[in-house]
N, C-alpha and C. Protein backbone atom coordinates (compact mmCIF):
# COMPACT_ATOMS: atom_id res chain seq x y z
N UNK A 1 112.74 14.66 26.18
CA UNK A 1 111.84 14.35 25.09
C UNK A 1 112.02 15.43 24.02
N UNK A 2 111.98 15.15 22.72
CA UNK A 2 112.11 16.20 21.50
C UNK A 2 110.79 17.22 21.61
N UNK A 3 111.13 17.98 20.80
CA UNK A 3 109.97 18.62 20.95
C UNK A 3 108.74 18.13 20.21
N UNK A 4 109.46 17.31 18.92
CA UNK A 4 108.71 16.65 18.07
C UNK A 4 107.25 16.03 18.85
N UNK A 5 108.09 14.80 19.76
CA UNK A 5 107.00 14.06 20.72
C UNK A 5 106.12 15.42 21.97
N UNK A 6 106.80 16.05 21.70
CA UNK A 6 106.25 17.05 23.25
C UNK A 6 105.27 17.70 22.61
N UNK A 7 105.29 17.81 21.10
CA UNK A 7 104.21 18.73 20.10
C UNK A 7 103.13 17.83 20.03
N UNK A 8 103.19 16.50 19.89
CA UNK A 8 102.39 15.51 19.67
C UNK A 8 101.53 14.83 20.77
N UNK A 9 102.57 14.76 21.95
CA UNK A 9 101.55 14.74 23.29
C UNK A 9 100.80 15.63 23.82
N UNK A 10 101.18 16.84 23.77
CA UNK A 10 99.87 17.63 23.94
C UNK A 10 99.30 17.97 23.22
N UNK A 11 99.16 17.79 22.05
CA UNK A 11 98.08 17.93 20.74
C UNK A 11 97.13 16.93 21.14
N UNK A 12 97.70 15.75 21.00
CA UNK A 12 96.80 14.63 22.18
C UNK A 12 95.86 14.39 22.79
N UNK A 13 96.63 15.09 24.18
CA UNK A 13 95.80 15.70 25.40
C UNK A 13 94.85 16.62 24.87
N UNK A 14 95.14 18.09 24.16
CA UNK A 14 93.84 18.70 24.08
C UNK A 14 93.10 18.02 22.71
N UNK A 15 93.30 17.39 22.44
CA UNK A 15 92.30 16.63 21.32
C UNK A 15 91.49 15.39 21.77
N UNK A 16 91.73 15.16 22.76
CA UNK A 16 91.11 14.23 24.00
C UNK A 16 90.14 15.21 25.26
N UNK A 17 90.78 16.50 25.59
CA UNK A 17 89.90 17.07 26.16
C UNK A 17 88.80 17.36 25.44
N UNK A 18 88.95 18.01 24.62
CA UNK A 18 87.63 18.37 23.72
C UNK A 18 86.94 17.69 23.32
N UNK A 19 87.21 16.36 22.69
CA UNK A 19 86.27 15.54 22.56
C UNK A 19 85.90 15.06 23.89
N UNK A 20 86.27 15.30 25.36
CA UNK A 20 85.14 14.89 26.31
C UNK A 20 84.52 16.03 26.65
N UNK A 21 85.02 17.38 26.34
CA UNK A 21 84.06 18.13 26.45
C UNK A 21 82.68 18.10 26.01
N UNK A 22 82.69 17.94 24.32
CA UNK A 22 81.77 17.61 23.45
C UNK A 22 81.15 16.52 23.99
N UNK A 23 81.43 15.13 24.42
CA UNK A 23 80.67 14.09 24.96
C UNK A 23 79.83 14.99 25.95
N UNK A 24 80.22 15.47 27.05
CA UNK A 24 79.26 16.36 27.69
C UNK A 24 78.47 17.49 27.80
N UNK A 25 78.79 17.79 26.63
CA UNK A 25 77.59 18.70 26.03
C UNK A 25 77.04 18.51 24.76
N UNK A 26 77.01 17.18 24.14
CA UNK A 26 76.28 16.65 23.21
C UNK A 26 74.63 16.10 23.71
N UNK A 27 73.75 16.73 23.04
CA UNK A 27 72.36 16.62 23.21
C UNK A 27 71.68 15.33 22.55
N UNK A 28 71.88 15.13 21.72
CA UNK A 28 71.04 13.54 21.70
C UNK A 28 72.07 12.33 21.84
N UNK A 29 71.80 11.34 22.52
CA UNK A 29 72.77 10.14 22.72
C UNK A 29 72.96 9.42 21.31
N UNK A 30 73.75 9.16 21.29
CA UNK A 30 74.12 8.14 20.10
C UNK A 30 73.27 6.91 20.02
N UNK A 31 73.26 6.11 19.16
CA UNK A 31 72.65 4.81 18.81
C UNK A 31 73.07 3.96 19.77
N UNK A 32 74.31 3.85 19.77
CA UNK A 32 74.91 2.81 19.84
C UNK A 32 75.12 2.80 21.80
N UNK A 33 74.86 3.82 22.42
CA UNK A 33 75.60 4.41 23.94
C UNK A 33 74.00 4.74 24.77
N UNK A 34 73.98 4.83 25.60
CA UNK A 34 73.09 5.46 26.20
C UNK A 34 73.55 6.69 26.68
N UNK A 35 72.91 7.88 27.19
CA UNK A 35 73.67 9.45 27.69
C UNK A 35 74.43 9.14 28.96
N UNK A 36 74.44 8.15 29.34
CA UNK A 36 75.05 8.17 30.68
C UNK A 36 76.25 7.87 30.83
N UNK A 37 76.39 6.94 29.43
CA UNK A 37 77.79 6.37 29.05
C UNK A 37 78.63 7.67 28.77
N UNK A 38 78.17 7.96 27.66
CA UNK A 38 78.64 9.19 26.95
C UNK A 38 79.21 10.43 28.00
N UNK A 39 77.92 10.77 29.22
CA UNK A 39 78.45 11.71 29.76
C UNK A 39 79.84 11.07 30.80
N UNK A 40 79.17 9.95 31.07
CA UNK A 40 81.17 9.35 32.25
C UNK A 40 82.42 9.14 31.02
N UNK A 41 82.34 8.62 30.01
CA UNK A 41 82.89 8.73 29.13
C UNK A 41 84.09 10.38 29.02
N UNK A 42 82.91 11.37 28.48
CA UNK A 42 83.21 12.75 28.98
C UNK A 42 84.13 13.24 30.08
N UNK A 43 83.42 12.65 31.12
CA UNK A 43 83.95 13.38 32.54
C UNK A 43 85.63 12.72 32.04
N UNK A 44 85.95 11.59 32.17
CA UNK A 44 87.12 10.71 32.18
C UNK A 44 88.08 11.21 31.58
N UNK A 45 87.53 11.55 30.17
CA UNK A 45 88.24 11.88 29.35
C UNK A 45 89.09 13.33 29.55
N UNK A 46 88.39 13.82 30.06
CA UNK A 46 88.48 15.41 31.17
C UNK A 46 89.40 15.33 32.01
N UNK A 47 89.04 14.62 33.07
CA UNK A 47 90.03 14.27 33.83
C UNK A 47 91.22 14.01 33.90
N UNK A 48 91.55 12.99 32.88
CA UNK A 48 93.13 12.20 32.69
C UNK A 48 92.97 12.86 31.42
N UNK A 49 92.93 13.04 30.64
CA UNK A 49 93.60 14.02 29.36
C UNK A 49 94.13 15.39 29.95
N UNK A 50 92.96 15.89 29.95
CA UNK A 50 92.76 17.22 30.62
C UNK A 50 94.12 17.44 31.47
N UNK A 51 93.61 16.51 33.01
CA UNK A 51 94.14 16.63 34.01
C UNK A 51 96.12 15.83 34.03
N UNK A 52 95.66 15.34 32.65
CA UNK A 52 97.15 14.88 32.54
C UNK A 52 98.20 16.05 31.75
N UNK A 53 97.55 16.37 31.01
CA UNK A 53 98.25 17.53 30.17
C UNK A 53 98.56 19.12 30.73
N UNK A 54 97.68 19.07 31.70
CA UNK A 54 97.73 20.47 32.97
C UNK A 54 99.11 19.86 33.57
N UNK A 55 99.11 18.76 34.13
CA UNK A 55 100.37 18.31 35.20
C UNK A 55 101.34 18.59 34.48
N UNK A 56 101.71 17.50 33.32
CA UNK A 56 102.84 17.86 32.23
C UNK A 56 103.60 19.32 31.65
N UNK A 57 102.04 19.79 31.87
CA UNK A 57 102.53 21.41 31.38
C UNK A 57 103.12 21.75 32.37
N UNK A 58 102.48 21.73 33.79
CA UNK A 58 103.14 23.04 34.84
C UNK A 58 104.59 22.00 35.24
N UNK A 59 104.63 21.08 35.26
CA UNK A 59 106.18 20.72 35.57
C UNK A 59 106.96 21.10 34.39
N UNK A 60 106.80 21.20 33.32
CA UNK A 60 107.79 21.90 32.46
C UNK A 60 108.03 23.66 32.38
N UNK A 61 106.59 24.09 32.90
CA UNK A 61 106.71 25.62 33.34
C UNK A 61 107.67 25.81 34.55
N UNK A 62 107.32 24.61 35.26
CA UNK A 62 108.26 25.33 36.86
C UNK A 62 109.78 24.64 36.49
N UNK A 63 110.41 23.80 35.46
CA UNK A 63 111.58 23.74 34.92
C UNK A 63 112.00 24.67 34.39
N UNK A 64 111.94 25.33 33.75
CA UNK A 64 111.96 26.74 32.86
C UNK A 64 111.92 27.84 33.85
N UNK A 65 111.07 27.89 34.81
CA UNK A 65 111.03 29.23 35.84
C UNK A 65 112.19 28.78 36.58
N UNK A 66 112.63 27.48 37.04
CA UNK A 66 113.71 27.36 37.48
C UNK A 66 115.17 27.34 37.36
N UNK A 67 115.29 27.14 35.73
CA UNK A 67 115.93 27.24 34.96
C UNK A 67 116.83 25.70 34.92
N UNK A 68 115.79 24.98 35.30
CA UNK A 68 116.52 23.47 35.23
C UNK A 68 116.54 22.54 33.58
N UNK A 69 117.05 21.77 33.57
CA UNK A 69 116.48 20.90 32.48
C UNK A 69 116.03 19.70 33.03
N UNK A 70 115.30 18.91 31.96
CA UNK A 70 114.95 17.57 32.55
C UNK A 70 115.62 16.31 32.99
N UNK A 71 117.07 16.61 32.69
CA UNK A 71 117.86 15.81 33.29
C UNK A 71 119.26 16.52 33.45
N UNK A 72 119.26 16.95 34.39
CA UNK A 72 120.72 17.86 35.14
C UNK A 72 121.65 16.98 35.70
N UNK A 73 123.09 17.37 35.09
CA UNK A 73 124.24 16.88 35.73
C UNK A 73 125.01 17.84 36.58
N UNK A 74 124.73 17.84 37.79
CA UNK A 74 125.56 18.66 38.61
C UNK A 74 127.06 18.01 39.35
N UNK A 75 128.01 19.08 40.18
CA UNK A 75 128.86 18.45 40.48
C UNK A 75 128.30 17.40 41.81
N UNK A 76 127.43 17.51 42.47
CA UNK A 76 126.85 16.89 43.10
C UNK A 76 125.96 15.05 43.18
N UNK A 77 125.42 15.21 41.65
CA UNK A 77 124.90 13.98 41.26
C UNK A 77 123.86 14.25 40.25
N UNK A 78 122.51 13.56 39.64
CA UNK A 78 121.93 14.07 38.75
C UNK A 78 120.42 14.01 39.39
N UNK A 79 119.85 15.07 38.63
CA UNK A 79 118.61 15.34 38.81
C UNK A 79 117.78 15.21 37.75
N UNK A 80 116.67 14.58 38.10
CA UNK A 80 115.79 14.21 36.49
C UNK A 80 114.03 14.60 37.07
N UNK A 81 113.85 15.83 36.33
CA UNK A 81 112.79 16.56 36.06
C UNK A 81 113.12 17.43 37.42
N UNK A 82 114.02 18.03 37.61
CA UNK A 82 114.08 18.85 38.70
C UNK A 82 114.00 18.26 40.44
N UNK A 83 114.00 16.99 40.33
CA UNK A 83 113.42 16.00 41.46
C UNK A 83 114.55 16.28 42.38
N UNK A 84 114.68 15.80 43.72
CA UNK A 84 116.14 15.76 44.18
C UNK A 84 116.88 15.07 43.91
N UNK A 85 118.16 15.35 43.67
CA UNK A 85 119.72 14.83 43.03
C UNK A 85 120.00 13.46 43.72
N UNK A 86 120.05 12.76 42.62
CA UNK A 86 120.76 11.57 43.05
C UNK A 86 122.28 11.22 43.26
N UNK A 87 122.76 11.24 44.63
CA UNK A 87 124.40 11.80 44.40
C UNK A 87 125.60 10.61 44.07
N UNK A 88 126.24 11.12 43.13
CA UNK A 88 127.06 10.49 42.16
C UNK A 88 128.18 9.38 43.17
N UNK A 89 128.21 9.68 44.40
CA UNK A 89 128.91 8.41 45.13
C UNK A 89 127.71 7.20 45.60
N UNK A 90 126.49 7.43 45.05
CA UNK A 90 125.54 6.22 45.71
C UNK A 90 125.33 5.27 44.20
N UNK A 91 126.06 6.25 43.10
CA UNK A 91 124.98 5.47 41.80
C UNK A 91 126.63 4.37 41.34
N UNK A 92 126.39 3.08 40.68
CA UNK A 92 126.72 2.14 40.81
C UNK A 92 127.13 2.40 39.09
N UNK A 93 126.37 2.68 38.54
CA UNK A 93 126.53 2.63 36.71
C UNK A 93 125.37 3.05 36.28
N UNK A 94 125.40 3.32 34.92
CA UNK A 94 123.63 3.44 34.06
C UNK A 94 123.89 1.84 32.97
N UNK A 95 122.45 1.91 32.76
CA UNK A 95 122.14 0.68 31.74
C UNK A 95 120.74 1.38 30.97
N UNK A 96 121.35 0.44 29.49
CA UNK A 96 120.22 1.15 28.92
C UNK A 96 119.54 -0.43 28.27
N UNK A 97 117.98 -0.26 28.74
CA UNK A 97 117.48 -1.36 28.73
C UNK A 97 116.13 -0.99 28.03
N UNK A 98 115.23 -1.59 27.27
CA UNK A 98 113.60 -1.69 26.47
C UNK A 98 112.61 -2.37 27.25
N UNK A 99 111.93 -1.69 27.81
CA UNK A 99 110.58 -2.09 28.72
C UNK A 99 109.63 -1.58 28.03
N UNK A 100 108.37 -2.56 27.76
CA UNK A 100 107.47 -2.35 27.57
C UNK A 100 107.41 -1.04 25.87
N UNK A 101 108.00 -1.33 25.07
CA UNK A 101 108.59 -0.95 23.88
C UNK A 101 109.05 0.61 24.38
N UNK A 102 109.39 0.99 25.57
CA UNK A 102 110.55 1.90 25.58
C UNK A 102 111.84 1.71 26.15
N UNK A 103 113.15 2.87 25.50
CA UNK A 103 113.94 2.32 25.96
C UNK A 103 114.53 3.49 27.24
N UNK A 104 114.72 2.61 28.09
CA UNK A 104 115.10 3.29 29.43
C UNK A 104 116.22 3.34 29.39
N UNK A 105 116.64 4.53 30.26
CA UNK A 105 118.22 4.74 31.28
C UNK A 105 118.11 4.54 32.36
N UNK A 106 118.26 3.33 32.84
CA UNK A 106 118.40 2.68 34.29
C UNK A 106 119.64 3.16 35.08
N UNK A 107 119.26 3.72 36.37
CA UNK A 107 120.15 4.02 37.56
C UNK A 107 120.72 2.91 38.20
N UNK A 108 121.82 2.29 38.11
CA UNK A 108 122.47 1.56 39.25
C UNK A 108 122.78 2.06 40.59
N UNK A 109 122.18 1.56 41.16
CA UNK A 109 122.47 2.47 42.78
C UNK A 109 123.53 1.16 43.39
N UNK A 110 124.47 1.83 44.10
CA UNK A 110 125.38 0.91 44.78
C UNK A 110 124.44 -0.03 45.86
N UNK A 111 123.65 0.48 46.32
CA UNK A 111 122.78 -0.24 47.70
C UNK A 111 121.38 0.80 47.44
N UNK A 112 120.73 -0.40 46.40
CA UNK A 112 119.31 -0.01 46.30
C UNK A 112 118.74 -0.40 47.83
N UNK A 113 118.70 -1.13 48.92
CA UNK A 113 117.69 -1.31 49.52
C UNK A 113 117.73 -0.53 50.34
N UNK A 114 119.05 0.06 51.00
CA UNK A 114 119.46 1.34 51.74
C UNK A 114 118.63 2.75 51.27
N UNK A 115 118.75 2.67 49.79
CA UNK A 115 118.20 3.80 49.36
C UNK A 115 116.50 3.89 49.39
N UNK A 116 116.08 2.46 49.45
CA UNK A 116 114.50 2.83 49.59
C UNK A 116 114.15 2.68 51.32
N UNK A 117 115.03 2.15 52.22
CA UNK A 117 114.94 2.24 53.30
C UNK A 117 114.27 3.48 54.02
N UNK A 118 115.52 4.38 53.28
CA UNK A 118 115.54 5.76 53.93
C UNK A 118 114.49 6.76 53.19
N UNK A 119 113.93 6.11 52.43
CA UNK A 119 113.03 6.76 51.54
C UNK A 119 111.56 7.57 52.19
N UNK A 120 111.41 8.60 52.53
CA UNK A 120 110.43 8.85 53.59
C UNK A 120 108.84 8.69 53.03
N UNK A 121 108.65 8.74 51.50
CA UNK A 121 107.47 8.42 51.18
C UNK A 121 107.16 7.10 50.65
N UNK A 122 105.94 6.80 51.61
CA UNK A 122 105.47 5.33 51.35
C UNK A 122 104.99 5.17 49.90
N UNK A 123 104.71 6.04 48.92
CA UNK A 123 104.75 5.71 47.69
C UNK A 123 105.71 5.71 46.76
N UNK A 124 106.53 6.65 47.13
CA UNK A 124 107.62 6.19 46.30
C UNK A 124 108.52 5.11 47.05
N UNK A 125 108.41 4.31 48.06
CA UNK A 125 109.30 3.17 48.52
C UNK A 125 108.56 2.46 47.49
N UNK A 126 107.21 2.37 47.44
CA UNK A 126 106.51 1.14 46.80
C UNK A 126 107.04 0.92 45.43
N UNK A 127 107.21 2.78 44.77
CA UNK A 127 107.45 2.03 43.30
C UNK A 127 108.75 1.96 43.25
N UNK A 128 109.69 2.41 43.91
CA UNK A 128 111.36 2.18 43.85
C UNK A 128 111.38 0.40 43.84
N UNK A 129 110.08 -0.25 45.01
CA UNK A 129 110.47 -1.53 45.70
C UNK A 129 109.68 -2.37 43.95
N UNK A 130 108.86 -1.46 43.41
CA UNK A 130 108.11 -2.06 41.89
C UNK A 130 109.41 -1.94 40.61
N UNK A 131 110.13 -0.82 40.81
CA UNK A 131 110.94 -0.50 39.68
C UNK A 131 112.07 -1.64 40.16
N UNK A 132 112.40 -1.77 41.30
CA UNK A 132 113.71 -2.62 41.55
C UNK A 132 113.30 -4.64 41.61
N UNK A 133 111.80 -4.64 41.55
CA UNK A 133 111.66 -6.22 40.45
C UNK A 133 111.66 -6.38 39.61
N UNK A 134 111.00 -5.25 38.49
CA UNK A 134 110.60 -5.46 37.31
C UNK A 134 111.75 -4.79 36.24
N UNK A 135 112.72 -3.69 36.48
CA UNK A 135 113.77 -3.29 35.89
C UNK A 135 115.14 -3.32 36.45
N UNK A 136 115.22 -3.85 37.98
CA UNK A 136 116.47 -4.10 38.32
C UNK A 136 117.07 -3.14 38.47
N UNK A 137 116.41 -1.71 38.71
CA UNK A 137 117.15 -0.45 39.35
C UNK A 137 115.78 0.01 40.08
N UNK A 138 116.03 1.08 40.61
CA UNK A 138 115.12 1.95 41.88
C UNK A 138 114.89 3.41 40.71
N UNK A 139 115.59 3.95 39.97
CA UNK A 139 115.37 4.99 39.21
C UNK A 139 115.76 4.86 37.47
N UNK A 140 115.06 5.14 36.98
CA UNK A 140 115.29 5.29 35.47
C UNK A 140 114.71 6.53 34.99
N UNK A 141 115.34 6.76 33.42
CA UNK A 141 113.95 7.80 32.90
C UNK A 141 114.31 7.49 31.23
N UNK A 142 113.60 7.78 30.57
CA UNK A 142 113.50 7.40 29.02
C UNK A 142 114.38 8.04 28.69
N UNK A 143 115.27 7.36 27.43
CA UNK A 143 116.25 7.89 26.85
C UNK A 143 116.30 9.25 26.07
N UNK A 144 115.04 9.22 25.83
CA UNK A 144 114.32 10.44 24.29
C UNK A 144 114.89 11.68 25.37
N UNK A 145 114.54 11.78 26.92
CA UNK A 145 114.87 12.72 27.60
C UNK A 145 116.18 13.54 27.11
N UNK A 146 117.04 12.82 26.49
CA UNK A 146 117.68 13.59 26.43
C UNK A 146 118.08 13.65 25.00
N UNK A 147 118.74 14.74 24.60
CA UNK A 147 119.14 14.58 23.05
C UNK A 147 120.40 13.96 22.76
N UNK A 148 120.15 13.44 21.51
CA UNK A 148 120.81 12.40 20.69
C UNK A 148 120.11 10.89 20.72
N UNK A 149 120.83 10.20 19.95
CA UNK A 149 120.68 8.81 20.48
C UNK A 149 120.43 8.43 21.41
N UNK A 150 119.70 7.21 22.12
CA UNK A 150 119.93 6.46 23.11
C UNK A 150 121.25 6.00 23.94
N UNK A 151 122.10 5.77 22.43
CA UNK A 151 123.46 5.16 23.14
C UNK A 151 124.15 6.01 23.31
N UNK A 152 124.09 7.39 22.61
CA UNK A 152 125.08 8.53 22.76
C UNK A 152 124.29 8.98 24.32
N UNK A 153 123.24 9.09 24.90
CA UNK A 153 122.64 9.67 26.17
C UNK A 153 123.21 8.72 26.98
N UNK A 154 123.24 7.46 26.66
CA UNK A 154 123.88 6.45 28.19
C UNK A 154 125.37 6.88 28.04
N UNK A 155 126.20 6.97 26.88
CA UNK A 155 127.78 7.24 27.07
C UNK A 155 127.63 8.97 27.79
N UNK A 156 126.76 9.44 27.49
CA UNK A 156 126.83 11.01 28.31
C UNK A 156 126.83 10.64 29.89
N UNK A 157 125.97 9.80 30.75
CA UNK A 157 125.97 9.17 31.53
C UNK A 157 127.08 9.01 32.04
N UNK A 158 127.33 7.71 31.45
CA UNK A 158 128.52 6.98 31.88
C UNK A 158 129.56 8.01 31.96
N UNK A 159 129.94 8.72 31.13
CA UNK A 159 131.20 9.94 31.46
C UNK A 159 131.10 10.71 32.45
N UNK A 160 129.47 11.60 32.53
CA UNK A 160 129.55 12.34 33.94
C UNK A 160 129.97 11.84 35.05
N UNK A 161 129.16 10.07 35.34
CA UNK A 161 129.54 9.54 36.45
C UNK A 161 131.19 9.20 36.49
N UNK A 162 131.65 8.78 35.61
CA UNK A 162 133.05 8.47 35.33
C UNK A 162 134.08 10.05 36.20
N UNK A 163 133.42 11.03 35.57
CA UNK A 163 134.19 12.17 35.68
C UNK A 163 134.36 12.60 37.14
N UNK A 164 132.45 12.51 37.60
CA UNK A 164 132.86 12.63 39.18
C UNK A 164 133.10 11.84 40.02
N UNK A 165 133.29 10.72 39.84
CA UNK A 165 133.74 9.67 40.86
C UNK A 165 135.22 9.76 40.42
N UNK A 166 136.19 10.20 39.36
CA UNK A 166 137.66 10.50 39.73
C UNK A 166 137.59 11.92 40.60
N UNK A 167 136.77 12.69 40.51
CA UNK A 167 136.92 13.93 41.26
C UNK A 167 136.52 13.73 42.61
N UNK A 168 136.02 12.43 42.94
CA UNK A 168 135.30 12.54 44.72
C UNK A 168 136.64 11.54 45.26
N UNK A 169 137.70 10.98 44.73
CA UNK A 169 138.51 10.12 45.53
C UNK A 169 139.74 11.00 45.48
C-alpha cells in the first residue's frame, strides 16, 4: 500500500477513535439518540477503529523490526505481510482480477485442495475454502501492496515465479 493510502487509513482510524471517545464522554444526549445509543455507538467505534488501527500498526511495526516487506520474494517462494512463504513449486501462476471494486493479485496454487487439506487452522481452511469459491484462488493480496501499477506488480510476479521455477528443474 502507498503511503499515500497508509496516511489516510490511519488518519481514519484515529478520527473514528476520537469521535467514539467523545460519544462516551459527551454529557447531554442528542435530540435525535437516546445516551445509550450514543454510549454503544462509542464503545464500537473504539473497538474496531481503535482496535483496528492498533492491529494494522503493530503488524507493520513487527515488519520493520523484522526487516521484512509486505510482500517478499525469496529464493524459496513468497511471503505476504511476513506470513509463511508460499513455495514457488506449489504456485500454478498469478492473476490479476477486481473484487468488490478492488483489484487483487490472485495466487494460483497447483492443488488448492491439497493445500487447504493440510492447512492446520480451522479458520483459515474456512476462508482459503471462502477465497477458493468466490475468487478462484486460496491466496491473494491487493495490488496497491506493491509499488507501481497493478499490471507492472502482476508482471513482477509472473517473472519471480518464472525465474524460480527455471532454477528448481
Amino acid at each position: 500500500m502507498n503511503q499515500t493510502k497508509k496516511i489516510l487509513v490511519y488518519s481514519g482510524c484515529i478520527a473514528f477513535t476520537v469521535l467514539g471517545v467523545w460519544l462516551l464522554t459527551a454529557e447531554a444526549p442528542t435530540a435525535m439518540y437516546p445516551l445509550w445509543k450514543t454510549r454503544l455507538a462509542g464503545i464500537l467505534s473504539i473497538i474496531f477503529f481503535g482496535g483496528g488501527g492498533l492491529f494494522m500498526a503493530c503488524k507493520m511495526v513487527k515488519l520493520r523490526i523484522n526487516h521484512k516487506k509486505e510482500i517478499e520474494f525469496t529464493d524459496t517462494g513468497i511471503s505476504i505481510c511476513g506470513s509463511r512463504e508460499i513455495p514457488w513449486n506449489e504456485i500454478a501462476g498469478f492473476a490479476l482480477i477486481r473484487f468488490k471494486g478492488n483489484r487483487l493479485i490472485t495466487i494460483q496454487m497447483k492443488d488448492p485442495e491439497k493445500v487447504i487439506a493440510n492447512e492446520p487452522s480451522w479458520i483459515k481452511r474456512k476462508t482459503m475454502e471462502y477465497n477458493l469459491k468466490t475468487i478462484n484462488a486460496i491466496y491473494s493480496f491487493p495490488a496497491c501492496m506493491m509499488d507501481g501499477r497493478a499490471e507492472e506488480a502482476l508482471a513482477l510476479c509472473r517473472l519471480n515465479l518464472a525465474e524460480h521455477q527455471c532454477h528448481n528443474r
